[in-house]
N, C-alpha and C. Protein backbone atom coordinates (compact mmCIF):
# COMPACT_ATOMS: atom_id res chain seq x y z
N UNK A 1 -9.18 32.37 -18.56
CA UNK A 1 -10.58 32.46 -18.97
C UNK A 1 -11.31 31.15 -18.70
N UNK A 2 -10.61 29.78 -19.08
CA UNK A 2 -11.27 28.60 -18.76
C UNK A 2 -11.60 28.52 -17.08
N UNK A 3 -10.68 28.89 -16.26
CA UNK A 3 -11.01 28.44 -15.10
C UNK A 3 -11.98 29.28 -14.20
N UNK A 4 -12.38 30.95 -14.86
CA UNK A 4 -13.63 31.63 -14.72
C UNK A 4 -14.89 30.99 -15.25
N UNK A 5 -14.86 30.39 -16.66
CA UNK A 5 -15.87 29.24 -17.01
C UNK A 5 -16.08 28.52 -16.25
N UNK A 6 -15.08 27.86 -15.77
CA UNK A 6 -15.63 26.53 -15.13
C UNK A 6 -15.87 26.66 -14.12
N UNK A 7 -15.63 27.88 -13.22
CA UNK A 7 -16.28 28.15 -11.54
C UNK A 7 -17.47 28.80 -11.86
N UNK A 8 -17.68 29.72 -12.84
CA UNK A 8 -19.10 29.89 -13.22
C UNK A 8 -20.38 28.61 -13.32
N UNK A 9 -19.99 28.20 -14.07
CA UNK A 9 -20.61 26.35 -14.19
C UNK A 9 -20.63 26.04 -13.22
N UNK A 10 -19.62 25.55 -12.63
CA UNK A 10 -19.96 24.91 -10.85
C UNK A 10 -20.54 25.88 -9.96
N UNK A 11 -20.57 27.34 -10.03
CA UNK A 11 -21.63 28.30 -9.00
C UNK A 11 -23.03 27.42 -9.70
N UNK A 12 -23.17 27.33 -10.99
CA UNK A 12 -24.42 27.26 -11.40
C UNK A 12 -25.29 25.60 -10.92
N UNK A 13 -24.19 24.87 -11.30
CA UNK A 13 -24.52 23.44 -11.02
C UNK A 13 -24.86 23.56 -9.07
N UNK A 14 -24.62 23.87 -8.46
CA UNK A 14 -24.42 24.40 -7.07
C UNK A 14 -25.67 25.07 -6.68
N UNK A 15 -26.08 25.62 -7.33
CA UNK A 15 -26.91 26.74 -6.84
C UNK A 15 -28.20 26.52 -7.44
N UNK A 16 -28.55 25.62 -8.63
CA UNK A 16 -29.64 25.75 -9.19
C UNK A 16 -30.12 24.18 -8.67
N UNK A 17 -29.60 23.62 -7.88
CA UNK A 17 -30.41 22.40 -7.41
C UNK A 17 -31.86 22.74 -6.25
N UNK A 18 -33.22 22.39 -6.88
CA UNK A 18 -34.20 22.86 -6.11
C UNK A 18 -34.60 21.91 -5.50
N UNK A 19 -34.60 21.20 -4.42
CA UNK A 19 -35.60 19.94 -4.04
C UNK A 19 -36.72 20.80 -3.17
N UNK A 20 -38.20 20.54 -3.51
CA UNK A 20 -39.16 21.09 -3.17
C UNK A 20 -40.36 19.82 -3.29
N UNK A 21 -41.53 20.08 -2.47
CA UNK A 21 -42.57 18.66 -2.57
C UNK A 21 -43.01 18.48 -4.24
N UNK A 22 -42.31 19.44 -5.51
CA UNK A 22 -42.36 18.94 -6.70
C UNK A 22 -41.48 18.47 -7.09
N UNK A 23 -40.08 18.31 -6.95
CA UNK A 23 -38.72 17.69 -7.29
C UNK A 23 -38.22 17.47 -6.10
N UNK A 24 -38.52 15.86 -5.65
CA UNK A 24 -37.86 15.43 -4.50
C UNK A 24 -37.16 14.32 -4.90
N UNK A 25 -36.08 14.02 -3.98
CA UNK A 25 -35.16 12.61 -4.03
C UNK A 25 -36.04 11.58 -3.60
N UNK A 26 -36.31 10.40 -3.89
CA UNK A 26 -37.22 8.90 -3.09
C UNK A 26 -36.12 8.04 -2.81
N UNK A 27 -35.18 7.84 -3.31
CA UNK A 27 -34.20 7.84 -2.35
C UNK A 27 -32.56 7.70 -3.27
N UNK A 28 -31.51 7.62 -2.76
CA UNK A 28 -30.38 8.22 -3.00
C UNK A 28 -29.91 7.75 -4.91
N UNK A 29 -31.01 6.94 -5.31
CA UNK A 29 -30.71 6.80 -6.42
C UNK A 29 -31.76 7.24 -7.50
N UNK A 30 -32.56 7.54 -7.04
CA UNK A 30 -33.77 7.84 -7.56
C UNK A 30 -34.13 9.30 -7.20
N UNK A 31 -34.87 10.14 -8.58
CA UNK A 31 -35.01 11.95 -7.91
C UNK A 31 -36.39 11.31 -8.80
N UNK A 32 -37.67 12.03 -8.06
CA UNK A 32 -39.19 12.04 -8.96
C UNK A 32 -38.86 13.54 -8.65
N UNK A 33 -39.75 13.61 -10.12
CA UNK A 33 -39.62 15.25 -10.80
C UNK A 33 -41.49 14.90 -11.16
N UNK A 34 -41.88 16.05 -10.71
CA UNK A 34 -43.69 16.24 -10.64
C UNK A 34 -43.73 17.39 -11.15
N UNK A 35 -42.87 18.25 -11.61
CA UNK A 35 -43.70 19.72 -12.42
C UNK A 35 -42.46 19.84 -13.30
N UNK A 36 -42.93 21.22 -13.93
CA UNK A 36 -41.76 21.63 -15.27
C UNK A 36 -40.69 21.66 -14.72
N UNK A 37 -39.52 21.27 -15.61
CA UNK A 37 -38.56 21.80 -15.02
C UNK A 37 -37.13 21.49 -16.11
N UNK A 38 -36.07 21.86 -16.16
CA UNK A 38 -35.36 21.46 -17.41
C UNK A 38 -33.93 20.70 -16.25
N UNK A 39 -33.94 19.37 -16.17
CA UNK A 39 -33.06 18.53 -15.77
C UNK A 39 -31.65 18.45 -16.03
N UNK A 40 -30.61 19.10 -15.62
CA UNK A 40 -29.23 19.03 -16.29
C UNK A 40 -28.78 17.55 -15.25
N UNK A 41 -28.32 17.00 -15.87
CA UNK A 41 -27.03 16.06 -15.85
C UNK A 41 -25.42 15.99 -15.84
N UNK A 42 -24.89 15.55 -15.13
CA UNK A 42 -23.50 15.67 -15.08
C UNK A 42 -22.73 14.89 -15.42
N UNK A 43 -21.35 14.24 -15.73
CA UNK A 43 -20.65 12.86 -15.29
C UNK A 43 -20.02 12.80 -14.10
N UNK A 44 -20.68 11.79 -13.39
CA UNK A 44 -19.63 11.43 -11.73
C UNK A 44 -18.34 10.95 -12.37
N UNK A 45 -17.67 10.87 -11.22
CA UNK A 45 -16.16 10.46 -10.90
C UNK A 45 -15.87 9.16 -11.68
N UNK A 46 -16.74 8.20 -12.05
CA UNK A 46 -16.44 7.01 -12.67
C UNK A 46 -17.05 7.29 -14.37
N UNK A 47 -17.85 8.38 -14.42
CA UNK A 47 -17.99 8.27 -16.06
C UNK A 47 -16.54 8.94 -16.72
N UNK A 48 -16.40 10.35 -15.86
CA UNK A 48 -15.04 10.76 -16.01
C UNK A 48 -14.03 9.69 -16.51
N UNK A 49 -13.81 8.84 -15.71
CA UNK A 49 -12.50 7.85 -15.27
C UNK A 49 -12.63 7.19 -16.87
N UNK A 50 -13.84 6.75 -17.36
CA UNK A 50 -14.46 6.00 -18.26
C UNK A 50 -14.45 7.33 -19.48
N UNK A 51 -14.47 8.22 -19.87
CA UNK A 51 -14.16 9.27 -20.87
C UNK A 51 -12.51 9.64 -21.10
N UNK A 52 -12.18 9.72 -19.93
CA UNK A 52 -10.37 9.90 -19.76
C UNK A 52 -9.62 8.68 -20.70
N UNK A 53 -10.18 7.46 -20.29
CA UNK A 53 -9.72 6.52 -21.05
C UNK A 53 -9.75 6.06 -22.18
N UNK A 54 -10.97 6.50 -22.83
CA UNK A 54 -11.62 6.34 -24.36
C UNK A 54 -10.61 7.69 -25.08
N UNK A 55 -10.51 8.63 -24.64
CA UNK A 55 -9.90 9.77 -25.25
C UNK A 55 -8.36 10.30 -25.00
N UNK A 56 -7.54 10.91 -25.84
CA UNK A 56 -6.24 11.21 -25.33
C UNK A 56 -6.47 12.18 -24.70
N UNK A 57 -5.73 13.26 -23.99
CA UNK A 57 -6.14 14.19 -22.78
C UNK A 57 -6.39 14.97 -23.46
N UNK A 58 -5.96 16.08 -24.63
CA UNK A 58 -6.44 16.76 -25.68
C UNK A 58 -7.97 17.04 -25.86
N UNK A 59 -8.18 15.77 -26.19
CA UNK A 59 -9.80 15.54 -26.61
C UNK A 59 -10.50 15.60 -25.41
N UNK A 60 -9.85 14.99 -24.71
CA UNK A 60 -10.40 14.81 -23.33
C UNK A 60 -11.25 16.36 -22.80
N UNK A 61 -9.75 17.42 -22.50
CA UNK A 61 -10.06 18.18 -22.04
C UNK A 61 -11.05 19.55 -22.54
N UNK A 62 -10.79 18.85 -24.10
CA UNK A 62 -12.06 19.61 -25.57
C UNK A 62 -13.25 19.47 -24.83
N UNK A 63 -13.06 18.33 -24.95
CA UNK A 63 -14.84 17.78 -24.71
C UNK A 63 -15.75 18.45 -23.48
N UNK A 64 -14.48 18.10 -22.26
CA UNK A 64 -14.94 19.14 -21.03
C UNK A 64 -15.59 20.47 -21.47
N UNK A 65 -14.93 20.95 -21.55
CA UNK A 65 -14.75 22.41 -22.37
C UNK A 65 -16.35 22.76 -22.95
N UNK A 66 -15.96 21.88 -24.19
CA UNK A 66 -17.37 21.99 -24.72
C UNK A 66 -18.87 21.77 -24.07
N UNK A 67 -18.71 20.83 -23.55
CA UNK A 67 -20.09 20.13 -23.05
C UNK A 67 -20.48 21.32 -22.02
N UNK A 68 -19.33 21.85 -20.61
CA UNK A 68 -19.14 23.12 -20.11
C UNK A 68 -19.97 24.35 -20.67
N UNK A 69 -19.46 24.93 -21.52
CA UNK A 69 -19.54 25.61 -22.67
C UNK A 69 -21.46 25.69 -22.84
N UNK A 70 -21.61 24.45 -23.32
CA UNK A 70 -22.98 24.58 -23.56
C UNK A 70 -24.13 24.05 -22.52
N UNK A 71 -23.62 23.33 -21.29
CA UNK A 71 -24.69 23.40 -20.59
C UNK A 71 -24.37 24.58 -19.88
N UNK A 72 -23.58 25.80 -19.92
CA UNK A 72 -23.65 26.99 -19.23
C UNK A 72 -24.91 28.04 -19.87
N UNK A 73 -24.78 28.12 -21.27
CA UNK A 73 -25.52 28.56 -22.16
C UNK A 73 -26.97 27.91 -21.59
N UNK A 74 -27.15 26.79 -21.95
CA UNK A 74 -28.37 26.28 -21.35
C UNK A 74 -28.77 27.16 -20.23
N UNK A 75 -28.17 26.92 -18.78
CA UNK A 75 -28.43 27.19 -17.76
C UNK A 75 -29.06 28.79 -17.76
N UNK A 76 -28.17 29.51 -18.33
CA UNK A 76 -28.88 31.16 -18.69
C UNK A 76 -29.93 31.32 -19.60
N UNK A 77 -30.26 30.61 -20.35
CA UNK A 77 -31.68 30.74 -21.02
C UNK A 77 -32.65 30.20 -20.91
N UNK A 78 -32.48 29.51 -19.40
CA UNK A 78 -33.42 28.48 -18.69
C UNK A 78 -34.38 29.47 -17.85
N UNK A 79 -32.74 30.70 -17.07
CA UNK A 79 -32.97 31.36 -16.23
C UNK A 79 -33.78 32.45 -16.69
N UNK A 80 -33.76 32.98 -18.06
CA UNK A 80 -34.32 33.73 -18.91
C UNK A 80 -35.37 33.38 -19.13
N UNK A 81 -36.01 32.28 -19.79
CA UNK A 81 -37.45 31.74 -19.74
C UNK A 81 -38.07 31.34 -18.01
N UNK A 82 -37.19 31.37 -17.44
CA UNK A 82 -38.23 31.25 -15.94
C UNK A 82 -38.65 30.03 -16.21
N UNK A 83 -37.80 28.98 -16.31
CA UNK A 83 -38.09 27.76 -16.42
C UNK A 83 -36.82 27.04 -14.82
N UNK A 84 -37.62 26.41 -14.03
CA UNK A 84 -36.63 25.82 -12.70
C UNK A 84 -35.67 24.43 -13.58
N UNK A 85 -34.83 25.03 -12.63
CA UNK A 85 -33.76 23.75 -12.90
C UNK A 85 -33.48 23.02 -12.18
N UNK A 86 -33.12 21.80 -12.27
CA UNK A 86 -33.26 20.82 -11.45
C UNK A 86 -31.36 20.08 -11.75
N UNK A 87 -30.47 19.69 -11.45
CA UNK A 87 -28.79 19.53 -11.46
C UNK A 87 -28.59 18.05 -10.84
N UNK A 88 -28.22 16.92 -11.52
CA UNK A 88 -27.87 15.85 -10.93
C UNK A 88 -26.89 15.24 -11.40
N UNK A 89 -26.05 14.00 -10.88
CA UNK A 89 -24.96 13.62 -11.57
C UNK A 89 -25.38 12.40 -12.09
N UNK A 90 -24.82 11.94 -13.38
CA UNK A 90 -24.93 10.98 -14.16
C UNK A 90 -25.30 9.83 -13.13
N UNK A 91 -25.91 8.53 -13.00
CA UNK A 91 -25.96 7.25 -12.59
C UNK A 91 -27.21 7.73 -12.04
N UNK A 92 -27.76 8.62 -11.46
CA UNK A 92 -29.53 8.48 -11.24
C UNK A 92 -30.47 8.32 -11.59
N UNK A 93 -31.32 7.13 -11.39
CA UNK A 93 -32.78 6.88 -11.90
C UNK A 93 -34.05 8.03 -11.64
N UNK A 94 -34.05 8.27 -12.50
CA UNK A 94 -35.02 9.86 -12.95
C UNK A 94 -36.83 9.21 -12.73
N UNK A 95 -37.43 9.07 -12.28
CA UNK A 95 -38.62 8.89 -12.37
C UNK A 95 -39.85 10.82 -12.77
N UNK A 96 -40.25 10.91 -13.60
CA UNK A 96 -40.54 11.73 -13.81
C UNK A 96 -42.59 11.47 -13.82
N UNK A 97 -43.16 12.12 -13.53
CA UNK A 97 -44.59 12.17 -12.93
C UNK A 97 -45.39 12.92 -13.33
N UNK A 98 -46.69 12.28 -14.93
CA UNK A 98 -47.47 13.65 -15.56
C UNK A 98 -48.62 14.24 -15.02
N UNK A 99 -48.95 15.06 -14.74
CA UNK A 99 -50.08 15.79 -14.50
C UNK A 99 -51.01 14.15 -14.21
N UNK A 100 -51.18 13.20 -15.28
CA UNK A 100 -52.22 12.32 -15.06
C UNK A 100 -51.92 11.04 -14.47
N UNK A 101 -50.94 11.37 -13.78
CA UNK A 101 -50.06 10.31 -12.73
C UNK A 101 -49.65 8.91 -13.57
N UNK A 102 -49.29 9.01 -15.02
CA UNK A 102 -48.33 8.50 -15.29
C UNK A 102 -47.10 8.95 -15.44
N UNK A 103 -46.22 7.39 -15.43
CA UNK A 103 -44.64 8.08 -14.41
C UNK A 103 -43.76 7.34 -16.37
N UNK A 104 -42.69 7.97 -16.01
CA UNK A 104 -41.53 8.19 -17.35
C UNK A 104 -40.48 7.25 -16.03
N UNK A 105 -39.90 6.77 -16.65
CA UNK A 105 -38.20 6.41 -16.18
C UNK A 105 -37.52 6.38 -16.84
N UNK A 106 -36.22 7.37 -16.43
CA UNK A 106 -34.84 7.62 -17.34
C UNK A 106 -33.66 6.99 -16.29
N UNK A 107 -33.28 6.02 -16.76
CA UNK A 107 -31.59 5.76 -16.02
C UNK A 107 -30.43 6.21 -16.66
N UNK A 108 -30.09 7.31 -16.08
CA UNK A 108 -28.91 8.02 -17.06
C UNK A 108 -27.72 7.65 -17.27
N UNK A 109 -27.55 6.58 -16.36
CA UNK A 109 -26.22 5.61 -17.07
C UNK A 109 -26.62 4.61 -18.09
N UNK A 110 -27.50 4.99 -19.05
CA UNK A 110 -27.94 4.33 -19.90
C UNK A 110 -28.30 5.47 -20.94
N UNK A 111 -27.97 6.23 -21.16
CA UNK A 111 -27.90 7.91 -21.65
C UNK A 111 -27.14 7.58 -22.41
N UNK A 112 -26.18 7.60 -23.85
CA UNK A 112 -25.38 7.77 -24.59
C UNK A 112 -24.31 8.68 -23.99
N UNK A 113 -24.71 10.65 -23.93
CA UNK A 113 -23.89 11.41 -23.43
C UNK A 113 -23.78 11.42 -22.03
N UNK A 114 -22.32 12.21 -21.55
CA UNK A 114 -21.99 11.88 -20.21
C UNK A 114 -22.87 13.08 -19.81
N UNK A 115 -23.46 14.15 -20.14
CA UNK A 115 -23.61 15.78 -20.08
C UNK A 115 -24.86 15.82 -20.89
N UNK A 116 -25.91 16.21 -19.94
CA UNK A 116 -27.12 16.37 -20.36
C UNK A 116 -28.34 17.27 -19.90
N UNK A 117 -29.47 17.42 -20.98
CA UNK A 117 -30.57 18.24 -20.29
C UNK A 117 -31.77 17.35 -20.67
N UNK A 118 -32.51 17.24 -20.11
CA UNK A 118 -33.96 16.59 -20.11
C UNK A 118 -34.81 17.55 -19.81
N UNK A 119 -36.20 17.68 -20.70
CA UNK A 119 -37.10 18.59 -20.39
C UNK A 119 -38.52 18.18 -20.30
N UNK A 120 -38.87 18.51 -18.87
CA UNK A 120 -40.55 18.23 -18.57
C UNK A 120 -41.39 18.73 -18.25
N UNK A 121 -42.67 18.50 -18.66
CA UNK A 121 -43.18 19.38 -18.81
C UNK A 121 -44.45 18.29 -18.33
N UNK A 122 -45.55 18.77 -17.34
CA UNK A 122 -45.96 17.69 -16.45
C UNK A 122 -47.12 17.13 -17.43
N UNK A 123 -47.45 17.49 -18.71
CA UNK A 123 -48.39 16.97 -19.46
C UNK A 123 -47.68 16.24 -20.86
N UNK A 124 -46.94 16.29 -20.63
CA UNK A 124 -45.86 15.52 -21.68
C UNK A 124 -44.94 14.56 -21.22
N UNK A 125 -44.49 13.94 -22.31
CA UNK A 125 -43.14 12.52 -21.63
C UNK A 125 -42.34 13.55 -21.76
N UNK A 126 -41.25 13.13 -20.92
CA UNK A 126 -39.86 14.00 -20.87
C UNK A 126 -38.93 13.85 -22.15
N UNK A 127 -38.10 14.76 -22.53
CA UNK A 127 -37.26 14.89 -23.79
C UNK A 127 -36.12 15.30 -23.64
N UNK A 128 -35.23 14.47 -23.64
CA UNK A 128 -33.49 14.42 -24.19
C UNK A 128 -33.41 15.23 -25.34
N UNK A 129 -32.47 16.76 -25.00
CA UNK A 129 -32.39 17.33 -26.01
C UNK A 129 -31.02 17.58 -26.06
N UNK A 130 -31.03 18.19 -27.79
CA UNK A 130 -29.56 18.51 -28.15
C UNK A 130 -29.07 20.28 -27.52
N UNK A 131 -28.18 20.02 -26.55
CA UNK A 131 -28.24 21.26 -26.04
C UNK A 131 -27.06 22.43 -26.85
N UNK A 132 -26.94 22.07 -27.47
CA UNK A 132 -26.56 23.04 -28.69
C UNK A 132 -27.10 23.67 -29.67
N UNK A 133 -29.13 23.54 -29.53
CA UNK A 133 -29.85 24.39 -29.92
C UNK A 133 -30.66 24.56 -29.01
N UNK A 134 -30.31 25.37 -27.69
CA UNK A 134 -31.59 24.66 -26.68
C UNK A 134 -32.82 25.90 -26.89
N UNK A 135 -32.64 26.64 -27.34
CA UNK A 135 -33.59 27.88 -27.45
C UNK A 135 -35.23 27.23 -28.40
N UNK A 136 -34.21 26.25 -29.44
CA UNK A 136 -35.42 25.42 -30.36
C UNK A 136 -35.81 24.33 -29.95
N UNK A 137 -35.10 23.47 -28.74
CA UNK A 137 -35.53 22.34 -28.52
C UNK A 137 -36.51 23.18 -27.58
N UNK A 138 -36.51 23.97 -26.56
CA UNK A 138 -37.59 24.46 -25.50
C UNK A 138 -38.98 25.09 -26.30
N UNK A 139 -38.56 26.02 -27.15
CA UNK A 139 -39.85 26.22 -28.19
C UNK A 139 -40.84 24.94 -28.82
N UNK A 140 -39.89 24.01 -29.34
CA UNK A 140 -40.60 22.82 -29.95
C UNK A 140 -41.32 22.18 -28.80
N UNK A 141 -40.84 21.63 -27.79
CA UNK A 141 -41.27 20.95 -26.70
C UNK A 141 -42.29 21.65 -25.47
N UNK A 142 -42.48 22.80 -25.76
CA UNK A 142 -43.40 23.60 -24.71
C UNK A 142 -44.62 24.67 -25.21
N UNK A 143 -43.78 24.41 -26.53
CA UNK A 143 -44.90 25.64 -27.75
C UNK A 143 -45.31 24.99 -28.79
């Protein structure tokens, strides 16, 4: 069952990356995000390396699991509200761009969690949410 989860997740992480003249890369470290969109986050190969070591493999492989688990959930009620998604891996500088051409910067190796969603909305600053209620963080932040 886990390893149907987790190829589900990776179809999703895979497939929901949009770069369009509203979510483009400026360059390999940097993505500007100019319209709505709900931002998932990943951990690269070195946050991994850096979680493996803080945790015994147990926890380790919990945590996967979990974080899994709920940015999958995310991802389907993103798809359900018709909200675009946007998929990147941890260490990218996020420049995000409001309707009144002021800009947000998020460096996500400066993020607490390795596994994340950010939500923007082009007349608002962007918001780090807890994605284990994401149905209320998207209501609060868009309604």
């Amino acid at each position: 069952m886990k390893i149907i989860v987790t190829i589900g997740i990776l179809y999703l992480i895979f497939t929901s990356c949009n770069f369009n003249n509203e979510i483009s890369p400026t360059s390999s470290d940097t993505i500007t995000v100019k319209s709505d969109v709900a931002l998932f986050y990943y951990p690269d190969s070195t946050s991994l390396d850096t979680l493996r070591n803080e945790l015994n493999e147990k926890t380790y492989k919990e945590a996967i699991n979990d974080y899994n688990h709920f940015m999958g959930l995310a991802s389907v009620y993103f798809d359900s509200v018709k909200l675009k998604r946007l998929t990147t891996n941890r260490g990218k500088v996020l420049k995000f761009v409001r309707q009144d051409k002021s800009e947000f910067i998020i460096d996500t190796k400066t993020l607490v969690d390795f596994w994340g969603v950010i939500l923007f909305n082009k007349n608002f600053k962007p918001k780090l949410i807890d994605i284990t209620i994401i149905d209320l963080e998207y209501n609060r932040y868009f309604y």
